[in-house]
Protein backbone atom coordinates (compact mmCIF):
# COMPACT_ATOMS: atom_id res chain seq x y z
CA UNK A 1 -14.30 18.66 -39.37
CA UNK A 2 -11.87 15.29 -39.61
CA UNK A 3 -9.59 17.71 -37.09
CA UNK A 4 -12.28 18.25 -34.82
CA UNK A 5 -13.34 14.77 -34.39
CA UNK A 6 -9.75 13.54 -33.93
CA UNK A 7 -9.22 16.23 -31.11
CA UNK A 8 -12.28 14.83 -29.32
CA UNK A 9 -11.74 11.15 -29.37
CA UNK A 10 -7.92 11.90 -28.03
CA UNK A 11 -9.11 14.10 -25.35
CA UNK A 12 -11.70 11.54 -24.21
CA UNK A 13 -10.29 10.62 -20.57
CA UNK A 14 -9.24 6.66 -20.41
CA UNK A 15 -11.24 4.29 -18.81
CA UNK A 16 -9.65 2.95 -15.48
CA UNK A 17 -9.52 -1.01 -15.86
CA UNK A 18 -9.49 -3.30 -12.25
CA UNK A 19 -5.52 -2.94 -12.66
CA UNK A 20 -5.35 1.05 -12.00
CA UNK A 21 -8.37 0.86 -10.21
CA UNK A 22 -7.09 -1.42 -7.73
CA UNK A 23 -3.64 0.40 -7.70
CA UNK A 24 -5.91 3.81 -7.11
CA UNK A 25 -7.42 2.28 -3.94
CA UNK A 26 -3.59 0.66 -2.72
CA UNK A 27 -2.16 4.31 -3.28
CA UNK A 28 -5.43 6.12 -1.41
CA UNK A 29 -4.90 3.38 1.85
CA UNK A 30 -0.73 4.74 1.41
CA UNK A 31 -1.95 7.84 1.65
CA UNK A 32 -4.16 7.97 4.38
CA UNK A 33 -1.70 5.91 6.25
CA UNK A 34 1.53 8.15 5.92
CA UNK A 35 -1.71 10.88 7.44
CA UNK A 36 -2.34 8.60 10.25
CA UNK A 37 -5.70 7.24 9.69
CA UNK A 38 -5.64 4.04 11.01
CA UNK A 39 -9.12 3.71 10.69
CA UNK A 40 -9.08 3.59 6.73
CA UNK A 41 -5.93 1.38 7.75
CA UNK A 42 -8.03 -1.09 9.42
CA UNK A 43 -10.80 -0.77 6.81
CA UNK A 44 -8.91 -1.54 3.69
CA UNK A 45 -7.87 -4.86 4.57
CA UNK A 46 -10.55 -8.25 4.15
CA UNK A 47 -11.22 -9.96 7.39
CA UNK A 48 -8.90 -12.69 6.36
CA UNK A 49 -5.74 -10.68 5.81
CA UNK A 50 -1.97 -12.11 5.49
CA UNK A 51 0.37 -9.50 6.40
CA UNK A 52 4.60 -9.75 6.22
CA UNK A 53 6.94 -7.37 7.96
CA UNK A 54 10.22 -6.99 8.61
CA UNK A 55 10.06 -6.88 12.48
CA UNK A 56 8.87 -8.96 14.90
CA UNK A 57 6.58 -11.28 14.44
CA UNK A 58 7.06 -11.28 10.89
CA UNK A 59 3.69 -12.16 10.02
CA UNK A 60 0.05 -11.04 11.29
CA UNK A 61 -3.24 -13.25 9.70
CA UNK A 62 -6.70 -13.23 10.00
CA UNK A 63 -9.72 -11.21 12.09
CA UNK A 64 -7.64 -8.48 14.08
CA UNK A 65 -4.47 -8.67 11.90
CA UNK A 66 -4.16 -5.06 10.88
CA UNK A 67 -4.92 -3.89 14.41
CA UNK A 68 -2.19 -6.36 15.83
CA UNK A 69 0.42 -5.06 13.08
CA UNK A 70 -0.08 -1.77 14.22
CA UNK A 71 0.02 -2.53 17.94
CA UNK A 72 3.60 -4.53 16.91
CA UNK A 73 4.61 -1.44 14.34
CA UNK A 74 4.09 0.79 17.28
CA UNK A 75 6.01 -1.55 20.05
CA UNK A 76 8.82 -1.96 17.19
CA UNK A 77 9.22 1.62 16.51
CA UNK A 78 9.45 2.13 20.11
CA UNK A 79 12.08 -0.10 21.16
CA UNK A 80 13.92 1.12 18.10
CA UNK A 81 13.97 4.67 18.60
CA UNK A 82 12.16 5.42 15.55
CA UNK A 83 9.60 8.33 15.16
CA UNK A 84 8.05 9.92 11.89
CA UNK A 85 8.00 6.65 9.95
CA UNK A 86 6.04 7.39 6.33
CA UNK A 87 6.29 5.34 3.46
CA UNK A 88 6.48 7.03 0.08
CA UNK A 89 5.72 5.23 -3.65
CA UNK A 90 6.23 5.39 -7.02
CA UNK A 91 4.14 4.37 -9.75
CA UNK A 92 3.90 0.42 -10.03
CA UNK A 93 6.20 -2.11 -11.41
CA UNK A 94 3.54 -4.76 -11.91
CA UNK A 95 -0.06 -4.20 -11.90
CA UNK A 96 -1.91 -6.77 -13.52
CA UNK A 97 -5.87 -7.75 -12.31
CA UNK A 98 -8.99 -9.29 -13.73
CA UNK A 99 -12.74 -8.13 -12.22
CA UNK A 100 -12.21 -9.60 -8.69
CA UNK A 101 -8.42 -10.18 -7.85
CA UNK A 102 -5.39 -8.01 -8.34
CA UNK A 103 -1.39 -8.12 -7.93
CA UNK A 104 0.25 -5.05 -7.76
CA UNK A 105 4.26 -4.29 -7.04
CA UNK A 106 4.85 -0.92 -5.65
CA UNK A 107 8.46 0.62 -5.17
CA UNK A 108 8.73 2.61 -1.82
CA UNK A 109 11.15 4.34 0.11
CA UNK A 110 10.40 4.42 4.32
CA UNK A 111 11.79 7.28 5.60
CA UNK A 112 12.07 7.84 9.09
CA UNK A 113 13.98 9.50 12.24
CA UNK A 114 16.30 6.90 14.41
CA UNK A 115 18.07 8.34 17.43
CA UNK A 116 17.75 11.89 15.77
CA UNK A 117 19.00 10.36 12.34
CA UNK A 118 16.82 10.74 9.08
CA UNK A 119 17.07 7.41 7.53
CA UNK A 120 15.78 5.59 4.52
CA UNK A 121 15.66 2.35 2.68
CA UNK A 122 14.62 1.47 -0.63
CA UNK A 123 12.03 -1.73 -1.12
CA UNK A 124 8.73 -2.92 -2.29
CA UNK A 125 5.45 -3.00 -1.39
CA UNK A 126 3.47 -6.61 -3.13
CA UNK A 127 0.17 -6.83 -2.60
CA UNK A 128 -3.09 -9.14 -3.55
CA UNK A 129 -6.14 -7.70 -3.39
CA UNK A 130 -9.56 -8.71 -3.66
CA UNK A 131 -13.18 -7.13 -5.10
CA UNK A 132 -15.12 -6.78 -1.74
CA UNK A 133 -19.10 -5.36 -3.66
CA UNK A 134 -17.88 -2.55 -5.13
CA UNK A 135 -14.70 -1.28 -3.04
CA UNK A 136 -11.00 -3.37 -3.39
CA UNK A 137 -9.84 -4.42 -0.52
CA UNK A 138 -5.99 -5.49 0.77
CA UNK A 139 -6.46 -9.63 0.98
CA UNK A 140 -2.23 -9.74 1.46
CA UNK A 141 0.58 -7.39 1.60
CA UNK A 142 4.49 -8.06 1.75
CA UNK A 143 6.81 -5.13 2.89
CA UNK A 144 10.90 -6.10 1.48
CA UNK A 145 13.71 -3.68 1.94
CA UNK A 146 16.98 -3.48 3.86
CA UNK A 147 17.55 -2.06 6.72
CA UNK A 148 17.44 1.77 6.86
CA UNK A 149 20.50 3.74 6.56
C-alpha cells in the first residue's frame, strides 16, 4: 500500500510555473517561425516591442516593429544571398519569472544557405516577456552571435 502511494505521487505530472510556461510560449513562437507563420510572428509580440538584430537597422520599437523586422530580415537576406534561414534552440540557460514578467536566455544555432553554402553560427536568443490576460507575450528580444560560417 506505502508502494502504491509512492508510485502515484511520483508519477503525478509537475506543475508548469510562469518560468516554463513562459519559455513554452517563446519555444511555440520559434517554432511557428522556423514554419513560416508570420502571423503568430506578429501576434506574439506586445504592441510596444523592442527588438535587436544583427543587421541593419539594428533595432525595431514600438506599433509595427515585428512587421518592419521582417520587412528588414527579408531585404537583409536578400542583399546577402541568404535563403532557408531557421533558427534552432536548446533548452534555456536562464529562465527565471514571477506571475507577469519573465527573462529567459535561449542558446540557438541559425542555420542557413549563403551563395549555395550551408552556414551556421552559434548565439543566444534573450528575451523579456510580459503576461498579456492569460497568453505571454514577447515585450523584448535580443538576437547575439557571430557571423555565420
Amino acid at each position: 500500500m506505502i508502494f502504491l502511494a509512492a508510485t502515484a505521487v511520483l508519477a503525478a505530472p509537475a506543475i508548469a510555473g510562469p518560468a516554463e510556461e513562459a519559455t513554452a510560449a517563446v519555444t511555440t513562437w520559434l517554432d511557428k517561425f522556423n514554419a513560416g507563420d508570420v502571423n503568430a510572428f506578429k501576434a506574439a509580440h506586445t504592441p510596444d516591442t523592442v527588438i535587436v538584430d544583427e543587421f541593419e537597422p539594428y533595432l525595431w520599437t514600438g506599433a509595427g516593429a515585428p512587421q518592419r523586422w521582417l520587412e528588414d530580415y527579408g531585404k537583409d537576406s536578400t542583399a546577402g544571398g541568404i535563403t532557408g534561414g531557421r533558427l534552432d534552440y536548446a533548452a534555456p540557460l536562464r529562465a527565471s519569472a514571477n506571475d507577469t514578467m519573465a527573462y529567459i536566455v535561449l542558446p540557438t544555432i541559425y542555420r542557413m544557405t549563403q551563395g549555395g553554402k550551408a552556414k551556421s553560427a552559434a548565439g543566444t536568443m534573450t528575451f523579456v516577456m510580459t503576461k498579456v490576460g492569460n497568453d505571454w507575450k514577447i515585450a523584448s528580444w535580443t538576437y547575439s552571435a557571430p557571423a555565420p560560417q
